[in-house]
Each structure stands twice: as C-alpha cells, then as structure tokens.
N, C-alpha and C. Protein backbone atom coordinates (compact mmCIF):
# COMPACT_ATOMS: atom_id res chain seq x y z
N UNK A 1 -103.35 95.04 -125.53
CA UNK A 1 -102.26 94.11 -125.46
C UNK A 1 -100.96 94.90 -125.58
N UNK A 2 -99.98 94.80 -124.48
CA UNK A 2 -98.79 95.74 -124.82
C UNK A 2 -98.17 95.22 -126.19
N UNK A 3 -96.92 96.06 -126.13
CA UNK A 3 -96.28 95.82 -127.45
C UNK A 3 -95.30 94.62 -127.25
N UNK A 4 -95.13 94.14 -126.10
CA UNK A 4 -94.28 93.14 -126.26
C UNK A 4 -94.55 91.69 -126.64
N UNK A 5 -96.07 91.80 -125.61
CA UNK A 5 -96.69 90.66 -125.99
C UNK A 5 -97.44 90.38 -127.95
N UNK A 6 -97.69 91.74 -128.28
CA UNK A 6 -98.04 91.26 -129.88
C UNK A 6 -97.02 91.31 -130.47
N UNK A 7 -95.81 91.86 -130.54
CA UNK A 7 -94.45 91.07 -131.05
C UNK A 7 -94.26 89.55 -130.97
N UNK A 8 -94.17 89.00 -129.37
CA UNK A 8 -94.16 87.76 -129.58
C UNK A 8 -95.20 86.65 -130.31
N UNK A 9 -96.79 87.38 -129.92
CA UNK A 9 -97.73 86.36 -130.39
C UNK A 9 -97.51 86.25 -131.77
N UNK A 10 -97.09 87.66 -132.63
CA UNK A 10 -97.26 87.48 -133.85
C UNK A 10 -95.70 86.92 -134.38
N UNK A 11 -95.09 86.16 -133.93
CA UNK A 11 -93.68 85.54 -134.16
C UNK A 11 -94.26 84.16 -133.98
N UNK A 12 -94.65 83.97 -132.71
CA UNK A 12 -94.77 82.83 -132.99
C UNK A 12 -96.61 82.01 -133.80
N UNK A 13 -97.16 83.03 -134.48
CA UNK A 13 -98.09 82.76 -135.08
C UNK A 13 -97.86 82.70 -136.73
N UNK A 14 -96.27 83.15 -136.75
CA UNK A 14 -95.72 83.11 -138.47
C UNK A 14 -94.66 81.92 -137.87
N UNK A 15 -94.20 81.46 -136.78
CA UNK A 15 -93.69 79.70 -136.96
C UNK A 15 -92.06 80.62 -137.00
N UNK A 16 -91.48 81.46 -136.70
CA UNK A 16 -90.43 82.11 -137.07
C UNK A 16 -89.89 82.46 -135.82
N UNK A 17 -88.56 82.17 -135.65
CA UNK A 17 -87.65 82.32 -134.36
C UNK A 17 -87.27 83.18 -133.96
N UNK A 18 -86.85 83.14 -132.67
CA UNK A 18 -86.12 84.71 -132.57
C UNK A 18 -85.17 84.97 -133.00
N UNK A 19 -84.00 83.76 -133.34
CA UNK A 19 -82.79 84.31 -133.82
C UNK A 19 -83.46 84.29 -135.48
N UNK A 20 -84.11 84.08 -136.15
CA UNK A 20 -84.32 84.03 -137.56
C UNK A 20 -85.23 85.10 -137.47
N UNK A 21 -85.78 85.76 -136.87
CA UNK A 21 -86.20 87.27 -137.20
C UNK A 21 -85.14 88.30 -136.62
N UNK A 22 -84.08 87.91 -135.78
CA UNK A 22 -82.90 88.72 -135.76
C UNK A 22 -82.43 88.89 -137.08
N UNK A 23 -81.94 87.85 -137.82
CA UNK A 23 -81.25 88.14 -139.16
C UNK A 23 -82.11 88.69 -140.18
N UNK A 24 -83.09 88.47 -139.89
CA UNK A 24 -83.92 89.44 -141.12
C UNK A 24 -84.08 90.97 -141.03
N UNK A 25 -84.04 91.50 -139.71
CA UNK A 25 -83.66 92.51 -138.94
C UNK A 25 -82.52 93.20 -138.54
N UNK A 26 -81.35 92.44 -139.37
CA UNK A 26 -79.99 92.40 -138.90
C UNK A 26 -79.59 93.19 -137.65
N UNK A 27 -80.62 92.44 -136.64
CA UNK A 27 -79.98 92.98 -135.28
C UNK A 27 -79.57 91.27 -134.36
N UNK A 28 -78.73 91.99 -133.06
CA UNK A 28 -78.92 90.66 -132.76
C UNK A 28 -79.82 89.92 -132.53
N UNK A 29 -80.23 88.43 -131.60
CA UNK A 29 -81.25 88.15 -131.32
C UNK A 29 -81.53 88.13 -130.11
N UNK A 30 -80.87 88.74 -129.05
CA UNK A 30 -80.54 89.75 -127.52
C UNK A 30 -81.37 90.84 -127.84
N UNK A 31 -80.93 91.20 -128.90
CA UNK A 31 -82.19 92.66 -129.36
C UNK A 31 -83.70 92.19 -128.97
N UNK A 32 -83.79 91.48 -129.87
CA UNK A 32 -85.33 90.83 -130.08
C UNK A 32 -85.55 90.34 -128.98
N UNK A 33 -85.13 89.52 -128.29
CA UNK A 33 -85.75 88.81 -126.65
C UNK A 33 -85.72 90.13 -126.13
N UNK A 34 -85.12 91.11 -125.90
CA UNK A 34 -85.23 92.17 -125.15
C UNK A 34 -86.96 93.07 -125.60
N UNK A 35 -86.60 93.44 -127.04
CA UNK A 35 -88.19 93.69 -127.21
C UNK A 35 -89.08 92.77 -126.93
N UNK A 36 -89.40 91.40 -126.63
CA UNK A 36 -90.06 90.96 -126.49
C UNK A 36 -90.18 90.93 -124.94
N UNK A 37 -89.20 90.78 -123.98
CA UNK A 37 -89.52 91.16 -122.58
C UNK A 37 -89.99 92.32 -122.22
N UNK A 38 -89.88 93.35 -123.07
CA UNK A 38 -90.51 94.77 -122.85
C UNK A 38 -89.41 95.35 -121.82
N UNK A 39 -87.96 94.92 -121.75
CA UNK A 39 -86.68 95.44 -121.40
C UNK A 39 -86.14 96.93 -122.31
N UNK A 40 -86.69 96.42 -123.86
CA UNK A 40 -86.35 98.06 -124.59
C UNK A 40 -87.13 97.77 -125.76
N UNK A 41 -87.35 98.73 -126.55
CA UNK A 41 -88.20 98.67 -127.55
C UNK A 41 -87.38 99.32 -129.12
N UNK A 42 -87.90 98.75 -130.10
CA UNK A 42 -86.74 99.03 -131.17
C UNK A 42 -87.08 100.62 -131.83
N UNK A 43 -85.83 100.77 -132.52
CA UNK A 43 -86.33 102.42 -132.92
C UNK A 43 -86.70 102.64 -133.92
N UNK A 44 -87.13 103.72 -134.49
CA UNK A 44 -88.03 104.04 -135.71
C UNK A 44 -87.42 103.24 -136.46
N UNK A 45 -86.52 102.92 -137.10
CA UNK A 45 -86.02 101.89 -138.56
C UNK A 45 -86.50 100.70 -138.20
N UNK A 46 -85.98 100.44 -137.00
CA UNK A 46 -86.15 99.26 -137.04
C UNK A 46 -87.74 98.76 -137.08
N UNK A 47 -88.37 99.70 -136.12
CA UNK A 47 -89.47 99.79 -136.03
C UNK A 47 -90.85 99.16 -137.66
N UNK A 48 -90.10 100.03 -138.66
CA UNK A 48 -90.80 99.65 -139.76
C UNK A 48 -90.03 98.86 -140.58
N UNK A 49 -89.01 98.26 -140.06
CA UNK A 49 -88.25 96.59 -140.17
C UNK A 49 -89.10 95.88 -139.85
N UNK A 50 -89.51 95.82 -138.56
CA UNK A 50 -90.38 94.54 -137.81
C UNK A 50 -91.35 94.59 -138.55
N UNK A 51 -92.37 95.58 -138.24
CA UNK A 51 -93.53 94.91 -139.17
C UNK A 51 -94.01 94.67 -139.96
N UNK A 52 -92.80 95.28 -141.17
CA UNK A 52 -93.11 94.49 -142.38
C UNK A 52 -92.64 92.94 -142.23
N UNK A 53 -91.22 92.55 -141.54
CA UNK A 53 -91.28 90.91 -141.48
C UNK A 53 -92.46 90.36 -140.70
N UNK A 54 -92.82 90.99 -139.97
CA UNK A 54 -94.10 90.36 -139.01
C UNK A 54 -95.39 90.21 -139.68
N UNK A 55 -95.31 91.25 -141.27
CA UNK A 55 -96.53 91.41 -141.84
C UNK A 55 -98.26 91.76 -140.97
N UNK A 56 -97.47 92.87 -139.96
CA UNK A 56 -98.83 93.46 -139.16
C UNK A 56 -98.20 94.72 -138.61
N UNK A 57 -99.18 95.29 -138.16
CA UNK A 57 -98.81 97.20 -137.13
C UNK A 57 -98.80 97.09 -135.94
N UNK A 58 -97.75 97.86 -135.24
CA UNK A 58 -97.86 97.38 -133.94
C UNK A 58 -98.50 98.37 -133.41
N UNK A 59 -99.67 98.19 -132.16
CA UNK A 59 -100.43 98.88 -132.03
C UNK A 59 -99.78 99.57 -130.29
N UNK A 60 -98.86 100.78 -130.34
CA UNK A 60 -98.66 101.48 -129.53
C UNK A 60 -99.10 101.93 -128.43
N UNK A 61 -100.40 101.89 -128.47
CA UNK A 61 -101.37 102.57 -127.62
C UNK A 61 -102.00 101.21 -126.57
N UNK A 62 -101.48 100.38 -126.57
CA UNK A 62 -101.56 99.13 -125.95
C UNK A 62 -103.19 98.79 -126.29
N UNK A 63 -103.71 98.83 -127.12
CA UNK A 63 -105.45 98.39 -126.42
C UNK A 63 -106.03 99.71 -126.60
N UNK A 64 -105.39 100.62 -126.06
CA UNK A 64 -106.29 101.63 -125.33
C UNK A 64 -107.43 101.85 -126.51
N UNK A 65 -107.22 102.25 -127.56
CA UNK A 65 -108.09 103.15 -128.92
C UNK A 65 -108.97 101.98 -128.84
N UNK A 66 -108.62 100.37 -128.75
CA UNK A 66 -109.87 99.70 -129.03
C UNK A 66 -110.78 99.52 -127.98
N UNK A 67 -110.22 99.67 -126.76
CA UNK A 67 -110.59 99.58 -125.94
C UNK A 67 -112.59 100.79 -125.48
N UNK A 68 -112.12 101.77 -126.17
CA UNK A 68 -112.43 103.00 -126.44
C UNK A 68 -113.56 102.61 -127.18
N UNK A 69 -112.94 102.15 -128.17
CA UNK A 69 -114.55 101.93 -129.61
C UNK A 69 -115.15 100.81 -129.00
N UNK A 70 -115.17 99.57 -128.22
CA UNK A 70 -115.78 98.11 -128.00
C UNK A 70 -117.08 98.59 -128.03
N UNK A 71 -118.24 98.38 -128.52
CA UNK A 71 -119.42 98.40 -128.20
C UNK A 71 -119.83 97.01 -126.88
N UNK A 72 -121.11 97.68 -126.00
CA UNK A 72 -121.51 97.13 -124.31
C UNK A 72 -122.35 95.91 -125.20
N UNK A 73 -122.11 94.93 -124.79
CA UNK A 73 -123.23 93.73 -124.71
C UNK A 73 -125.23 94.07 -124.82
N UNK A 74 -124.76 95.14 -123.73
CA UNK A 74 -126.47 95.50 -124.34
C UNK A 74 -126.68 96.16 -125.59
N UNK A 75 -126.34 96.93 -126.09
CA UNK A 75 -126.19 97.52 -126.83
C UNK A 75 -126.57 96.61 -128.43
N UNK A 76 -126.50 95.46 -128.49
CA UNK A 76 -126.00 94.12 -128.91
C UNK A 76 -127.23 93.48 -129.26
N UNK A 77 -128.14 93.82 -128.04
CA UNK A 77 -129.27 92.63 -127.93
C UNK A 77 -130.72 93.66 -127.75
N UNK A 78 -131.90 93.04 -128.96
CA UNK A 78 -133.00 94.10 -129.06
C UNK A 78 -133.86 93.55 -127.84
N UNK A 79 -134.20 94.32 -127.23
CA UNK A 79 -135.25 93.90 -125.96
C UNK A 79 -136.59 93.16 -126.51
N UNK A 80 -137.20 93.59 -128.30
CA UNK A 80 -137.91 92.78 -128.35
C UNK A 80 -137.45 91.11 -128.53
N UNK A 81 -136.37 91.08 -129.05
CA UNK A 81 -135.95 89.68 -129.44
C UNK A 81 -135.65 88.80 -128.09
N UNK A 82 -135.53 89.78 -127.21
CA UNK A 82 -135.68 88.65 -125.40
C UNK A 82 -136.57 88.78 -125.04
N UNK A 83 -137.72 89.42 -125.56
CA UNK A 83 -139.08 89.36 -124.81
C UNK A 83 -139.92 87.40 -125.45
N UNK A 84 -139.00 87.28 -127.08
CA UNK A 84 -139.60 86.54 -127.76
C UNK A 84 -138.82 85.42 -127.56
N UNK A 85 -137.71 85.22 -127.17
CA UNK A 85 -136.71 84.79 -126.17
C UNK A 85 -137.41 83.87 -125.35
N UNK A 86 -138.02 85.01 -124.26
CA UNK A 86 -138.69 84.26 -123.13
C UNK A 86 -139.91 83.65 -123.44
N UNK A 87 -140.41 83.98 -124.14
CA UNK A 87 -141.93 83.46 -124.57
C UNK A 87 -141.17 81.87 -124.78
N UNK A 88 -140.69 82.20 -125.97
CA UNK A 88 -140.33 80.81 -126.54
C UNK A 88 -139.80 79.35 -125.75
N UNK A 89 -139.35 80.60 -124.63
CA UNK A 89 -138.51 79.63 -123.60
C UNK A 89 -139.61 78.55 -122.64
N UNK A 90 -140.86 79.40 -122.64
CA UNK A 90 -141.76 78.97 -121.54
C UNK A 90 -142.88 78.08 -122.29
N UNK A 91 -142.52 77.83 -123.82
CA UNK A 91 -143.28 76.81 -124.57
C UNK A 91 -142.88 74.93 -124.31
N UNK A 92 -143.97 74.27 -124.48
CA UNK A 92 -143.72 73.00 -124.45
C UNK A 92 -142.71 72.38 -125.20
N UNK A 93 -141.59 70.95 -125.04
CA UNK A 93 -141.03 70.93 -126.13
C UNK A 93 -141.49 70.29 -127.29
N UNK A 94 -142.72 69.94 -127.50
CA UNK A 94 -143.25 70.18 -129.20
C UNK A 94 -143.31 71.34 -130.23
N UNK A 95 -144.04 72.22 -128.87
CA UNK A 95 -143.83 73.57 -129.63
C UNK A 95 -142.64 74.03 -130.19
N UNK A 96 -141.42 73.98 -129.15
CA UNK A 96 -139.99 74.55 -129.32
C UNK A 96 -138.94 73.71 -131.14
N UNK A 97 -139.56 72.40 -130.69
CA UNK A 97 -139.13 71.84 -132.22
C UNK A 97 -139.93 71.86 -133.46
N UNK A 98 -141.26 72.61 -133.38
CA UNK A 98 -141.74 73.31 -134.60
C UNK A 98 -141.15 74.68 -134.72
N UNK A 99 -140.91 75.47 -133.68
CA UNK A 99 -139.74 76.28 -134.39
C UNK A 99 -138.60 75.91 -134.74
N UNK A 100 -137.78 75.49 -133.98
CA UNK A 100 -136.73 74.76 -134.69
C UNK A 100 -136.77 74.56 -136.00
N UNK A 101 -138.33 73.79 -136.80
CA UNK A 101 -138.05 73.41 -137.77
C UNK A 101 -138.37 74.43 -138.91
N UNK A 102 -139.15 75.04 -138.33
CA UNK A 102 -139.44 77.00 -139.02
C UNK A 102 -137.37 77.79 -139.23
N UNK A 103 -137.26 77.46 -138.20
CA UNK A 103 -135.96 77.80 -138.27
C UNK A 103 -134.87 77.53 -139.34
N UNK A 104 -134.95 75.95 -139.30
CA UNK A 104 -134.14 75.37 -140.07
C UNK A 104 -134.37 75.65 -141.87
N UNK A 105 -136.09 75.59 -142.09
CA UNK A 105 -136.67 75.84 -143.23
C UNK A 105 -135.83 77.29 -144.10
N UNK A 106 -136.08 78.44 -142.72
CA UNK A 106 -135.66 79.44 -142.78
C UNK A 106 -134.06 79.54 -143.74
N UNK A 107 -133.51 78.78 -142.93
CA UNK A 107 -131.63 79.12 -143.27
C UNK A 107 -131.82 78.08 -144.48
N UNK A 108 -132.48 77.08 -144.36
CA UNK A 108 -132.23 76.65 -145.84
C UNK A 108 -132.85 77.87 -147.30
N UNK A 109 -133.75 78.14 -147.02
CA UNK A 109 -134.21 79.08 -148.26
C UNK A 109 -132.93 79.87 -148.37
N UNK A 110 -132.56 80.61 -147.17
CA UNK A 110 -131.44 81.42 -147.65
C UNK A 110 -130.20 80.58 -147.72
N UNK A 111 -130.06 79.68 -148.19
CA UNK A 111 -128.74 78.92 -148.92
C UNK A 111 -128.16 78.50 -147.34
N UNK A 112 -128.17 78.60 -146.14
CA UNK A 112 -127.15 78.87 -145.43
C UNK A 112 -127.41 77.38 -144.54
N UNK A 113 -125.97 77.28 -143.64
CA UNK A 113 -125.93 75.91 -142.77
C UNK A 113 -126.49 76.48 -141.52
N UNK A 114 -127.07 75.54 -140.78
CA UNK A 114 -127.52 75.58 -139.24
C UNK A 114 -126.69 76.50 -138.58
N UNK A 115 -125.26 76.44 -138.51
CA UNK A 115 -124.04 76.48 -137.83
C UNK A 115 -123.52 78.11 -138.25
N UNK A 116 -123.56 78.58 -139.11
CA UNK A 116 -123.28 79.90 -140.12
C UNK A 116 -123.94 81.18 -138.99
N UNK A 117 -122.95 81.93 -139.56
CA UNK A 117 -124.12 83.08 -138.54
C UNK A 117 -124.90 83.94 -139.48
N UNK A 118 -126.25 84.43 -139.19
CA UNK A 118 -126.75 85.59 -139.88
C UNK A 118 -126.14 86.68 -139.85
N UNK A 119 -126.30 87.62 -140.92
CA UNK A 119 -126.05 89.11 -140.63
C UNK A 119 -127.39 89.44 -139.54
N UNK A 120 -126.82 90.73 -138.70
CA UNK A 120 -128.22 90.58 -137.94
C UNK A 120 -129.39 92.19 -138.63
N UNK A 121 -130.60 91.55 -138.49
CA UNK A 121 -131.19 92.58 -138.92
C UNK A 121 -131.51 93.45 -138.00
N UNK A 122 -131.15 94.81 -138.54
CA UNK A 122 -131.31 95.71 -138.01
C UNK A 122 -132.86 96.60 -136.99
N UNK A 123 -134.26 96.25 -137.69
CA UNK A 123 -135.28 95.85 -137.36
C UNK A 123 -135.49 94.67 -136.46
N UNK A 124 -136.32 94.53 -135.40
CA UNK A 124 -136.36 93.36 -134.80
C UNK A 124 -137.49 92.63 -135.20
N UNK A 125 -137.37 90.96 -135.44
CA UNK A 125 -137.76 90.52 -136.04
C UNK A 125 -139.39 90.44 -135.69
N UNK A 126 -139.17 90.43 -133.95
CA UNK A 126 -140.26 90.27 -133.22
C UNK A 126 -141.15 91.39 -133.36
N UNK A 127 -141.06 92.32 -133.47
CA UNK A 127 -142.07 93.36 -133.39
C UNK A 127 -143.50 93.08 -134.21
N UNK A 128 -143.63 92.53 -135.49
CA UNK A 128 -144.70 92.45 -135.96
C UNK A 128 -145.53 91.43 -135.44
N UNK A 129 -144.64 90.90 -134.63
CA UNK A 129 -145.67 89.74 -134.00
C UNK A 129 -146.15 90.07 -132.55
N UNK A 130 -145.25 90.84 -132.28
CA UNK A 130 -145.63 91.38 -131.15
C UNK A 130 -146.90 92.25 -130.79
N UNK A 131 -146.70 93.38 -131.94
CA UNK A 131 -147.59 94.14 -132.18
C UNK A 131 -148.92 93.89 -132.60
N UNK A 132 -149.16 92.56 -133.30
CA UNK A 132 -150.05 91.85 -133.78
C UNK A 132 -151.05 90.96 -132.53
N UNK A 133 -150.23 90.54 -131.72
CA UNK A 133 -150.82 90.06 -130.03
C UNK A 133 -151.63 91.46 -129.63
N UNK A 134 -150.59 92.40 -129.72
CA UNK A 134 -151.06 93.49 -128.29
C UNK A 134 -152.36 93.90 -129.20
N UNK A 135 -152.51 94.21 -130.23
CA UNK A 135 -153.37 94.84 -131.13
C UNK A 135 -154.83 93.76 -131.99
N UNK A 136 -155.47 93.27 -131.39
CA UNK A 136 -156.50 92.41 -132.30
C UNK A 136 -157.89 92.97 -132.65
N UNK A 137 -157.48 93.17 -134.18
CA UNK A 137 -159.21 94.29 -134.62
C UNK A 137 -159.85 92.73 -135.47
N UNK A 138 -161.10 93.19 -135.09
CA UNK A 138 -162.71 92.74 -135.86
C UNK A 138 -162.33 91.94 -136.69
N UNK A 139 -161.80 91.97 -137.62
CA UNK A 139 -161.17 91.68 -139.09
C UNK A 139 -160.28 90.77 -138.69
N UNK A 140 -159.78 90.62 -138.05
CA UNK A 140 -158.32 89.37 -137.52
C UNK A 140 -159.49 88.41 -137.18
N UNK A 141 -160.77 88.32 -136.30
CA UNK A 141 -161.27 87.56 -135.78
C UNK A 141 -162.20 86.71 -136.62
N UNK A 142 -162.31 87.40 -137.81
CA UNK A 142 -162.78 86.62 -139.25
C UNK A 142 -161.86 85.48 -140.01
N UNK A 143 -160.63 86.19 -139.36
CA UNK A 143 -159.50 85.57 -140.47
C UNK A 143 -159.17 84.56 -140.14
N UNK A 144 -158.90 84.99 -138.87
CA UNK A 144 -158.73 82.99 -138.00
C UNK A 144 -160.11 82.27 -137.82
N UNK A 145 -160.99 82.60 -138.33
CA UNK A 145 -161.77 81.83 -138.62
C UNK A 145 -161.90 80.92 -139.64
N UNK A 146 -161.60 82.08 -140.69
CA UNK A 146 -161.66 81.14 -142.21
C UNK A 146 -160.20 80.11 -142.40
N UNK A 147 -158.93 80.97 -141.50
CA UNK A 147 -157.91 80.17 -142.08
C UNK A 147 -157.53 78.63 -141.21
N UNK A 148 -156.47 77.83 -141.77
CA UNK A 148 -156.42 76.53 -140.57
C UNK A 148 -155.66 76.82 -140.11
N UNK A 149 -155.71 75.65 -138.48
CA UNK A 149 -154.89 76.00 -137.92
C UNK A 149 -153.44 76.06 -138.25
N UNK A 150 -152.94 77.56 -137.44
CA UNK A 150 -151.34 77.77 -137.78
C UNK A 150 -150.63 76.16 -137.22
N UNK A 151 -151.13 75.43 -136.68
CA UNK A 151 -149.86 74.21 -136.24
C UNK A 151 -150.28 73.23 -137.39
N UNK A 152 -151.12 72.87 -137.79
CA UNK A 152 -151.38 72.04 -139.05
C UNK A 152 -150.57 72.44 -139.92
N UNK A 153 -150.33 73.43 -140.51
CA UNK A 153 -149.62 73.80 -141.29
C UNK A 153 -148.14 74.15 -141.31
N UNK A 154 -147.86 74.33 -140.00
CA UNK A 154 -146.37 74.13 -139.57
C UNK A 154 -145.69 72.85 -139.55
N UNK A 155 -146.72 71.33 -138.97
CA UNK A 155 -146.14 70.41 -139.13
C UNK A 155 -146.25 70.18 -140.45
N UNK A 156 -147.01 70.11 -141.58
CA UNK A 156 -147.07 69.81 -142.56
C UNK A 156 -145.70 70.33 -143.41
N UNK A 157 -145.27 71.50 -143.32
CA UNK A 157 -144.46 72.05 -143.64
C UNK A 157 -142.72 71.49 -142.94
N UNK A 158 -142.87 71.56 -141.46
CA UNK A 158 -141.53 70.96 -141.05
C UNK A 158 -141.35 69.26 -141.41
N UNK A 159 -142.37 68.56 -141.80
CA UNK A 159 -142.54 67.08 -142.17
C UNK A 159 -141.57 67.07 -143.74
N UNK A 160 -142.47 68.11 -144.39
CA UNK A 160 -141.96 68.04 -145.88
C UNK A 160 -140.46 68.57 -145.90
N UNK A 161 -140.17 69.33 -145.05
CA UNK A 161 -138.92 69.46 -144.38
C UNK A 161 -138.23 68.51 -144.24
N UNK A 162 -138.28 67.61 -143.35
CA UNK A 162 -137.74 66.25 -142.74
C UNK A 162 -137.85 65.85 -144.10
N UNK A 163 -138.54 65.50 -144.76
CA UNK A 163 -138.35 64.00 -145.98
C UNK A 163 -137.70 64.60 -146.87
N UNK A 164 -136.84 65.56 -147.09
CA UNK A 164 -136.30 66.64 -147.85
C UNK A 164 -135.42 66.28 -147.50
N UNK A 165 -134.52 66.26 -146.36
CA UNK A 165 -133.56 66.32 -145.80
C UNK A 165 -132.98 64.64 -145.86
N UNK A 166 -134.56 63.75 -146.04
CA UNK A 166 -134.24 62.09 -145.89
C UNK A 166 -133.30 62.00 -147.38
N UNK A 167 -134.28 62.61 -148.37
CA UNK A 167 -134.06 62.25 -149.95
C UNK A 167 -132.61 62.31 -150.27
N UNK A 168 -132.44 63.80 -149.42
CA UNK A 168 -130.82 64.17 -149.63
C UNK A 168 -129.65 63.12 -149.07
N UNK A 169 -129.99 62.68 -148.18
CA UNK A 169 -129.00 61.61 -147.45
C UNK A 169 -129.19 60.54 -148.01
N UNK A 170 -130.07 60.04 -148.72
CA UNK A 170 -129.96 59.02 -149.30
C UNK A 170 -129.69 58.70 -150.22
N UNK A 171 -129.66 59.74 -151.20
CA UNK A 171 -128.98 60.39 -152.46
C UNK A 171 -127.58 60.36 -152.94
C-alpha cells in the first residue's frame, strides 16, 4: 500500500480531519492533502510528527517487505486433510451430520464456539486414520469383531449431544 494511501486510511480510521491533523502537526492543511495525494511527502520531523498523531509506522517500502514474507495458499493446506476432505465429501448426508456432530462434541470439550477458529495443528489430523485403512493386521480383525458398531455409538453420543444442547436452551 503506498504511503499516501495509509496516511489517509489511517486518518480516516481515527475519525480525524485533515485540517485537525494539520494543527496537531502545525503544518498547513495544503500540506497534508498534498501528502495524502502523494504530490510531496513530509520530512524527517515531521515525519515522526505524523505517526505518533496517527499512532502507527508508515511503511516506506510500499508492501514490498510484506509482500516478500506472504506465505502461498498451498503451503497452508496438508494434502492429507484434502484427501479426508474428499472422502468426507463423497459420504451420504447422514453420514456427513454424524460428523458434524463429532465435530461439534469436539469444540465443545475444548470450551470453544462453532464459529471460533482453531489453532491449526501442526500434525495432520488425518494421518492416523489414514494409515490405519491402508494398513489392516490380524489383530484389528478381532477387534472389530468384539467391538460395536462405530455408528451406534456415534449416534448415541451425537443424541446425548443434542439433549445437552435442549437442557441448555431451556434453562
């Protein structure tokens, strides 16, 4: 963002005029519209005049330095978490609102609202489940034997969920 334009945004984001940041500046307020057209720019005094009334730094380099650090969108997103992405995507919508409600269970244990963002973990979440598909020994094939089914126990769980959520609203 050049320097003229974050002069102005940050003037008019403190509600403060041009002629009333002239006088605090004791320059005129011809001065100031001029820095703000990017016609001339103020000099070192004044320079650390402005942004202490502006209460911010003006960043010289237009952009460029941040421009520099932005981390790429991919960079952003773990390939296992779109592999689990797509899975999820290609489920029925019963299935999709028992996660949902795995979901919701989720952010409630950790104190948090639907709406809130996570920190993101650094590990992807998907991998153990992933790894657990690609990989099935002897011993897994006992286990889902003895245990019930994983959806019995998900609705049971997102139900007690729901009447949790009734008690509270009615409360």
């Amino acid at each position: 963002m050049k320097v003229k334009d974050q002069l102005r945004m940050r003037r008019q984001q403190l509600g403060i005029s041009v002629s009333e940041l002239a006088k605090r500046l004791d320059v005129s307020a011809q001065a100031v519209r001029y820095w703000e057209s990017g016609r001339s720019f103020p000099g070192k005094a004044k320079t650390s005049a402005l942004e202490s009334a502006l209460s911010f730094n003006i960043d010289w380099t237009e952009g460029a330095r941040a421009a520099s650090k932005r981390i790429s969108a991919s960079a952003l997103i773990d390939p296992n978490d779109v592999g689990l992405l797509l899975q999820i995507a290609r489920l029925p919508p019963p299935a999709k609102a028992l996660i949902a409600g795995l979901v919701r269970m989720h952010l409630e244990a950790l104190g948090q609202e639907p709406g809130e963002s996570l920190p993101r973990v650094v590990e992807s979440s998907a991998r153990p489940f992933l790894e657990q598909e690609s990989k099935p020994s002897a011993g897994d094939a006992a286990r889902v034997k003895q245990a019930k089914p994983a959806s019995e126990g998900i609705r049971r769980a997102v139900g007690s969920t729901q009447r949790r959520q009734a008690r509270r609203k009615a409360g």
